[in-house]
C-alpha atoms as a PDB file:
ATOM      1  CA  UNK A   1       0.000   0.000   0.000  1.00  0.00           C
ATOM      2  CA  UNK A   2       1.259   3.228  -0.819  1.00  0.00           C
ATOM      3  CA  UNK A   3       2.516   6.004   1.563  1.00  0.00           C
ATOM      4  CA  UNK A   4       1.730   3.798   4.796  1.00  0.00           C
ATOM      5  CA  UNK A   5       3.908   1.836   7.704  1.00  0.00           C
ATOM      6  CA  UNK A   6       4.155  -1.377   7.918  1.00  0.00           C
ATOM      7  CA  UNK A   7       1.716  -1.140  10.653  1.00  0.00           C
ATOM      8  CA  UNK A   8      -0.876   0.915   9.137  1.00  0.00           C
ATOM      9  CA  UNK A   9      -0.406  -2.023   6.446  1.00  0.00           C
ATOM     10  CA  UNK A  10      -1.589  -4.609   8.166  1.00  0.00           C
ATOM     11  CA  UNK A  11      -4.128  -3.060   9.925  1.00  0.00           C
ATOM     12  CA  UNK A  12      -5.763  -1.694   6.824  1.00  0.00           C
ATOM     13  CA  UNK A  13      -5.207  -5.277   5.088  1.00  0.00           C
ATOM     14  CA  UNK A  14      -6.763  -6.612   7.751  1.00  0.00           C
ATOM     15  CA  UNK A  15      -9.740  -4.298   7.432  1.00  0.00           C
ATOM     16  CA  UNK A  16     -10.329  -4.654   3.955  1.00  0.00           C
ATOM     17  CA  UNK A  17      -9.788  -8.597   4.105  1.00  0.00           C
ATOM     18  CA  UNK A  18     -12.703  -9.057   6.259  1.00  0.00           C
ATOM     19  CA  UNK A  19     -15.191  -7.150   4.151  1.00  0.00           C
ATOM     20  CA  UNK A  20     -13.601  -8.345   0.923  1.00  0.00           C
ATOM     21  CA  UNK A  21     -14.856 -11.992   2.241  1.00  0.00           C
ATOM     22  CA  UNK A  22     -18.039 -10.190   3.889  1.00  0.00           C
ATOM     23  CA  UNK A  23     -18.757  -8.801   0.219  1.00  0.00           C
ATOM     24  CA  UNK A  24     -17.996 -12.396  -1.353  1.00  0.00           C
ATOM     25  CA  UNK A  25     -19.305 -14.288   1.475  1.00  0.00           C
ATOM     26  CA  UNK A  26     -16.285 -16.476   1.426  1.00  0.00           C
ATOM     27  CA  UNK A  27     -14.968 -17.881   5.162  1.00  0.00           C
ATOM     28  CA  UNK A  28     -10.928 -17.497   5.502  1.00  0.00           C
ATOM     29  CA  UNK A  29      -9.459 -16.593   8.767  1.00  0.00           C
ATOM     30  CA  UNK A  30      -7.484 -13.876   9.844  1.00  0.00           C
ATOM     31  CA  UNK A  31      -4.203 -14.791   8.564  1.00  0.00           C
ATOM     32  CA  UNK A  32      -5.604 -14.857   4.612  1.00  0.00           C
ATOM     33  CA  UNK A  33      -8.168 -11.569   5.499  1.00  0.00           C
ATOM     34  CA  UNK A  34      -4.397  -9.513   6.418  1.00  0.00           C
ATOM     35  CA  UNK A  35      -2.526 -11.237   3.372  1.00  0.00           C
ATOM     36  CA  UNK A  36      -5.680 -10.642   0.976  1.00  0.00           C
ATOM     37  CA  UNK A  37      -6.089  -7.295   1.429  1.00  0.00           C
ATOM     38  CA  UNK A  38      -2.557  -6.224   1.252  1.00  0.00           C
ATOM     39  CA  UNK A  39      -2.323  -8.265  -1.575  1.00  0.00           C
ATOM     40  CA  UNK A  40      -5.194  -7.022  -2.885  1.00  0.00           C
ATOM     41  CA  UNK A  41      -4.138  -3.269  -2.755  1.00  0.00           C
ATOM     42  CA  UNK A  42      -0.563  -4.121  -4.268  1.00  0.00           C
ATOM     43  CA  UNK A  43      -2.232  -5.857  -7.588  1.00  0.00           C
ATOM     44  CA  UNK A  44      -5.176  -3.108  -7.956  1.00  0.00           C
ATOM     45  CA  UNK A  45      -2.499  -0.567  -7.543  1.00  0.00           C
ATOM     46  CA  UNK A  46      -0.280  -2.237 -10.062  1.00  0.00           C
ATOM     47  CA  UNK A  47      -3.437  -2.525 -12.521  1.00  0.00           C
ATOM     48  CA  UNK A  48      -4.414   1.218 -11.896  1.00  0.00           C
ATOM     49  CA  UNK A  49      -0.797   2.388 -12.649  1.00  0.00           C
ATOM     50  CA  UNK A  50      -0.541   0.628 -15.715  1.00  0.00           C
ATOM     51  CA  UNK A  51      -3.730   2.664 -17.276  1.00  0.00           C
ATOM     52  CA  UNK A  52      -2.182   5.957 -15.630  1.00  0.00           C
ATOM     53  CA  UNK A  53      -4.335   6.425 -12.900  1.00  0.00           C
ATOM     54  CA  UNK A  54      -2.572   6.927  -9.419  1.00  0.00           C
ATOM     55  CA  UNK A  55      -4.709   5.876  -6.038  1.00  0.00           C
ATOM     56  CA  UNK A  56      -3.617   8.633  -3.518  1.00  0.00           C
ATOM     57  CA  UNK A  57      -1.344   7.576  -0.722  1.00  0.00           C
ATOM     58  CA  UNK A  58      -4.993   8.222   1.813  1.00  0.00           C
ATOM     59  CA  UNK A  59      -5.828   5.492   4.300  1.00  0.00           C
ATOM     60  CA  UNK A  60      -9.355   5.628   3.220  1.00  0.00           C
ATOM     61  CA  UNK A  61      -8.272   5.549  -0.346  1.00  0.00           C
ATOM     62  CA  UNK A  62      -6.258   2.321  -0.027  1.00  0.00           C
ATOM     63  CA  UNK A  63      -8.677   0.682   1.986  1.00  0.00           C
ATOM     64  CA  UNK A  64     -11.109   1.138  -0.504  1.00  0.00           C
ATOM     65  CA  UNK A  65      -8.616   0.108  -3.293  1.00  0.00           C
ATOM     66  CA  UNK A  66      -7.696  -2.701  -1.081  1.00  0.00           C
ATOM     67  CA  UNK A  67     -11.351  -4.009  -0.725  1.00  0.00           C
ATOM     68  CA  UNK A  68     -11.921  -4.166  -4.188  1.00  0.00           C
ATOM     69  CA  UNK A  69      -8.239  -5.886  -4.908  1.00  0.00           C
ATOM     70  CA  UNK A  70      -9.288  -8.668  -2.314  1.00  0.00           C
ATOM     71  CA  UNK A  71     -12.946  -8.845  -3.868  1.00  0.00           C
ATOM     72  CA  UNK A  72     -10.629  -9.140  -7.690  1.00  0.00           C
ATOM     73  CA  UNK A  73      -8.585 -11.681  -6.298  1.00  0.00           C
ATOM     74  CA  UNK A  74     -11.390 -13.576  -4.649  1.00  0.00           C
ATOM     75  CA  UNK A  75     -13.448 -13.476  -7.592  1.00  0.00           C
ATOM     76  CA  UNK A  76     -10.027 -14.981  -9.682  1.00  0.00           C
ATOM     77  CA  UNK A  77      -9.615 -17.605  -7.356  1.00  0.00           C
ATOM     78  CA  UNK A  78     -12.930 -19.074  -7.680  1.00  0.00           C
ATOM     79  CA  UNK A  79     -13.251 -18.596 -11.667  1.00  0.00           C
ATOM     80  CA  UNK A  80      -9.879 -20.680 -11.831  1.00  0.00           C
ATOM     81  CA  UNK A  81     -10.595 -23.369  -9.045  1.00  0.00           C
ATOM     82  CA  UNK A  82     -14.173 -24.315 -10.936  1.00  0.00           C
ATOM     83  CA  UNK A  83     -12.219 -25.112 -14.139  1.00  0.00           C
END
């Protein structure tokens, strides 16, 4: 996530884990909620630089790109594992 600790990080992972797998209704624990949504901010970050657009360095603003990162990624997951 841009612009905050390592800390702030986690926390906000955390965060946007949990309603990632609220919004998806999937069940993961807290472990995968944390690693989710930080993963989940770094890709839709990625994906948002690459057509130009920069996500401000805001808590709010990366825990809403982090929410719908985890939501991406969930949503990947599933249309590979039913293959």
């Amino acid at each position: 996530m841009t612009g905050l600790g390592w800390i702030m990080t986690i926390i906000i992972g955390g965060i946007a884990g949990f309603i990632a797998e609220k919004i998806m209704k999937a069940d993961m624990g807290l472990l995968a909620n944390i690693g989710l949504g930080i993963l989940g901010a770094v890709v839709l970050n990625f994906l948002l630089s690459l057509l130009g657009v920069f996500a401000g360095g805001g808590i709010i603003v990366q825990g809403i790109v982090a929410v719908i990162g985890a939501c991406l990624l969930i949503w990947v997951y599933r249309a590979i594992k039913s293959r």
